[in-house]
C-alpha atoms as a PDB file:
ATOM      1  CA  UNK A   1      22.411  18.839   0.874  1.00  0.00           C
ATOM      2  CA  UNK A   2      23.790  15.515  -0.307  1.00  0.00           C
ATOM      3  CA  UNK A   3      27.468  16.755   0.480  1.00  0.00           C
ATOM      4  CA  UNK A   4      27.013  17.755   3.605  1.00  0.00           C
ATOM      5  CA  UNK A   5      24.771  14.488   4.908  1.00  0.00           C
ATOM      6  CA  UNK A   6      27.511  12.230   3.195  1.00  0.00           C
ATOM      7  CA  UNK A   7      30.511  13.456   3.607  1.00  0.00           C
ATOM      8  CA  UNK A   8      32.810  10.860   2.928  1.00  0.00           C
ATOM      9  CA  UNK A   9      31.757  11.675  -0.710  1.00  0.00           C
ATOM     10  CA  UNK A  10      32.844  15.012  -0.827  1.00  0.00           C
ATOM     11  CA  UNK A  11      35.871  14.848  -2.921  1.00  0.00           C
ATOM     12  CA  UNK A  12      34.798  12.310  -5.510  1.00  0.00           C
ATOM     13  CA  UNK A  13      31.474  13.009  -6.505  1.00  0.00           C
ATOM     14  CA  UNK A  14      29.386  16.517  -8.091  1.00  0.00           C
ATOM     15  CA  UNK A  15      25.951  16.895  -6.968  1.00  0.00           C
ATOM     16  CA  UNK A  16      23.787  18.867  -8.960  1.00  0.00           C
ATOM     17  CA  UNK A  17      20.619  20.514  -8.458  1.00  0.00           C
ATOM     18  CA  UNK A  18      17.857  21.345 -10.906  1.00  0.00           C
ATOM     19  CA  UNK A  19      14.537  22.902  -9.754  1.00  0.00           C
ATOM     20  CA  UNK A  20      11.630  20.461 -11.070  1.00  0.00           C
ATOM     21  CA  UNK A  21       9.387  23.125 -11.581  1.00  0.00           C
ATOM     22  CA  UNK A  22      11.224  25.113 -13.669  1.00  0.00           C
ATOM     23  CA  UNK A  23      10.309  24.215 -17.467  1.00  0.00           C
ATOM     24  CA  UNK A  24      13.979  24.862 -19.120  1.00  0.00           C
ATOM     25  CA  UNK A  25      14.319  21.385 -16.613  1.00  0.00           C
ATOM     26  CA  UNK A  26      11.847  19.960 -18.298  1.00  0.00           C
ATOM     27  CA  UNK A  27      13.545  17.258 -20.756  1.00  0.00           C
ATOM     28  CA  UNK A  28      15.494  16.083 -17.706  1.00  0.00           C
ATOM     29  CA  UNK A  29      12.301  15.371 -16.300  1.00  0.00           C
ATOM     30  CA  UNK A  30      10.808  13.657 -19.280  1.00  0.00           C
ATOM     31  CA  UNK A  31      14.150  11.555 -19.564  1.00  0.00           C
ATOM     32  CA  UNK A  32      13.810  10.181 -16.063  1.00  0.00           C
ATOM     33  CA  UNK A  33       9.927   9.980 -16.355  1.00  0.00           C
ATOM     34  CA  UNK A  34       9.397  12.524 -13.431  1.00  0.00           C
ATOM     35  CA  UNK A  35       7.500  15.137 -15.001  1.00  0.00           C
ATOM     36  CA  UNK A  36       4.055  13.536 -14.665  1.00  0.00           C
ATOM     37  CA  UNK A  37       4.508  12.903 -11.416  1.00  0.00           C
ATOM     38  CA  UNK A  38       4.150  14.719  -7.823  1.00  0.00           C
ATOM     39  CA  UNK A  39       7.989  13.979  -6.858  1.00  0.00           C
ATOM     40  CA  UNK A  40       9.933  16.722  -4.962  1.00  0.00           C
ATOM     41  CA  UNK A  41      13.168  14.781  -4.957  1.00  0.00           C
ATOM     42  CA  UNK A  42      14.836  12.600  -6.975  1.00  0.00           C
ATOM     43  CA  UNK A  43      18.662  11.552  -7.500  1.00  0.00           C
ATOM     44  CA  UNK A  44      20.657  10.173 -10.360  1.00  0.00           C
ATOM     45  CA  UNK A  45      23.930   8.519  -9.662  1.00  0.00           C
ATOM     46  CA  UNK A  46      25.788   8.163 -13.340  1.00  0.00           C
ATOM     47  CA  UNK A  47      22.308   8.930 -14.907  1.00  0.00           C
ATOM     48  CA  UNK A  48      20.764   6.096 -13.135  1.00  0.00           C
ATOM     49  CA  UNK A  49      17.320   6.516 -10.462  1.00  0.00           C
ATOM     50  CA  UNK A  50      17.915   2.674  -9.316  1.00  0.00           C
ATOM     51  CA  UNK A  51      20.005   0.216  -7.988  1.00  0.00           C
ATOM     52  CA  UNK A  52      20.284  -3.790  -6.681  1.00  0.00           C
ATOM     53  CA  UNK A  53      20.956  -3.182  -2.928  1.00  0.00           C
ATOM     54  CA  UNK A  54      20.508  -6.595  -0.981  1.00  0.00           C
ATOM     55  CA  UNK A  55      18.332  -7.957  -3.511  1.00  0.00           C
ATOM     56  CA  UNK A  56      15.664  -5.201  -3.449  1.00  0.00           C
ATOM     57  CA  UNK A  57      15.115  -2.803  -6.170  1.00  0.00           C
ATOM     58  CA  UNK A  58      15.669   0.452  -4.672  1.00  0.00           C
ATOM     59  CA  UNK A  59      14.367   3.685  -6.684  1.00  0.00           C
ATOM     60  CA  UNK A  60      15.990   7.409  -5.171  1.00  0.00           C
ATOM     61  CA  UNK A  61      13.031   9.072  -5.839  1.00  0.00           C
ATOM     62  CA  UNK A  62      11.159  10.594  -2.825  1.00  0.00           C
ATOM     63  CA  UNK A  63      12.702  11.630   0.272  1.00  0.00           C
ATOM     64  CA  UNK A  64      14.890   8.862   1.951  1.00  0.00           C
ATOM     65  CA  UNK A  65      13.257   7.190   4.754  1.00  0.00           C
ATOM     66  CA  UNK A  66      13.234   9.003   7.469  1.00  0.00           C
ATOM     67  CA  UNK A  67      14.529  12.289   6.781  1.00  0.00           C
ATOM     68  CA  UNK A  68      12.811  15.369   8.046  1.00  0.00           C
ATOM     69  CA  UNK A  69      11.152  16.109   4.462  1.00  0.00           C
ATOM     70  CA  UNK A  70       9.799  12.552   4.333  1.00  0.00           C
ATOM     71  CA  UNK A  71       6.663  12.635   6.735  1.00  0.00           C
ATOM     72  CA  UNK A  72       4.774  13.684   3.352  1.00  0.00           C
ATOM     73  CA  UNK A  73       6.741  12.509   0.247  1.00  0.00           C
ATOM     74  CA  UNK A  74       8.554   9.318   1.222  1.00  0.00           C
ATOM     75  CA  UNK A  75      10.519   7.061  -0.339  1.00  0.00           C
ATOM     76  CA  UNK A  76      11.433   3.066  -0.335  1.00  0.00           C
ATOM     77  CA  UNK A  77      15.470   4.021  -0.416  1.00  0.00           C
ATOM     78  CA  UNK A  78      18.074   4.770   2.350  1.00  0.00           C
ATOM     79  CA  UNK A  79      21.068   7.004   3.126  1.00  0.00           C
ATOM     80  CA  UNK A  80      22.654   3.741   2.977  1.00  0.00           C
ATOM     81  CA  UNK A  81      20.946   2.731  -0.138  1.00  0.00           C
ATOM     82  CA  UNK A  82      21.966   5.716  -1.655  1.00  0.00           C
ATOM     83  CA  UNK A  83      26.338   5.084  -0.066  1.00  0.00           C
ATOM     84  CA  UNK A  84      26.016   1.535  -1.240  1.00  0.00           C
ATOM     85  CA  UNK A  85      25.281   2.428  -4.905  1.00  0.00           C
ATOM     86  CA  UNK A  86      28.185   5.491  -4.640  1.00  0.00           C
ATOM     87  CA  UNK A  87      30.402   3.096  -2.924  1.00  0.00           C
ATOM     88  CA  UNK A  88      29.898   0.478  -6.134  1.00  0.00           C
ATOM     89  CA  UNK A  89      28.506   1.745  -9.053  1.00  0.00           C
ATOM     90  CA  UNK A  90      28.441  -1.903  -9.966  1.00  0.00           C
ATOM     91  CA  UNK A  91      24.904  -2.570  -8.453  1.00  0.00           C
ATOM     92  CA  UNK A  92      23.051   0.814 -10.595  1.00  0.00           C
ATOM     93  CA  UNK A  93      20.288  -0.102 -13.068  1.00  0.00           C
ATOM     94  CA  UNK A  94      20.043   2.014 -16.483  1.00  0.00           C
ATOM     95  CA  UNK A  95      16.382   0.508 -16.515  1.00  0.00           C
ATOM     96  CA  UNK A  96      14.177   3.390 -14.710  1.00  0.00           C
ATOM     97  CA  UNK A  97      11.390   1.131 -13.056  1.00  0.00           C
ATOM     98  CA  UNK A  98       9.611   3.605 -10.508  1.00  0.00           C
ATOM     99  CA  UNK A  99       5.559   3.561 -10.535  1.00  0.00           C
ATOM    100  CA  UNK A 100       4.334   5.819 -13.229  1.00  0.00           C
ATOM    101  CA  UNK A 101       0.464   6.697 -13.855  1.00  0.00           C
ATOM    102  CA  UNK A 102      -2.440   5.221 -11.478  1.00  0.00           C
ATOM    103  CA  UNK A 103       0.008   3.195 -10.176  1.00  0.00           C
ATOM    104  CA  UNK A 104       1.667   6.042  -8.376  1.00  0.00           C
ATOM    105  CA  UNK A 105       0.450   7.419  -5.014  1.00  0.00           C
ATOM    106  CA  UNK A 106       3.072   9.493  -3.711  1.00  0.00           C
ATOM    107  CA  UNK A 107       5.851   8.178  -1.482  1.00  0.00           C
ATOM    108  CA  UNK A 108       5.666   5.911   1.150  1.00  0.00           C
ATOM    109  CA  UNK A 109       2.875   4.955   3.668  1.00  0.00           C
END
């Protein structure tokens, strides 16, 4: 998916996919604190979920705003979030900081 919405990536990054329902992925999903939660879609640049963009916090979890997935499970993050932190690695957080628990309701409004 991700190579073929951002191209200009194509030659200097690997995408990976791991299917969050499928226990052997399990661990993965404990490390980034996903397996508790309802989240279809996540992404990890370097093994980080977040980055600084403009200031803001942004978590890839969810969808990205408006994508055709993202009527149900929407995130707070961009296509152009998600270029900025491949474009400078500079502005990822190791420090995992999306909504776990009660606080959690899904995605976006």
């Amino acid at each position: 998916m991700f190579l073929f919405i951002l191209p200009e990536f194509a030659d200097s990054i690997e995408v990976h996919y791991f299917d969050m329902e499928d226990k052997a992925n399990l661990g993965l999903l404990e490390f980034y604190y996903l397996a508790d939660i309802d989240c279809p879609f996540a992404v990890a640049v370097n093994g980080c979920m977040s980055a600084m963009i403009n200031d803001n916090i942004v978590e890839f979890y969810q969808y990205p705003e408006g994508t055709e997935h993202a009527y149900r499970n929407e995130g707070f993050w961009t296509l152009e979030d998600l270029k900025a932190a491949l474009r400078n690695p500079d502005l990822l957080w190791t420090e995992i900081v999306l909504p776990l628990g009660d606080e959690y309701e899904g995605g976006g409004e």
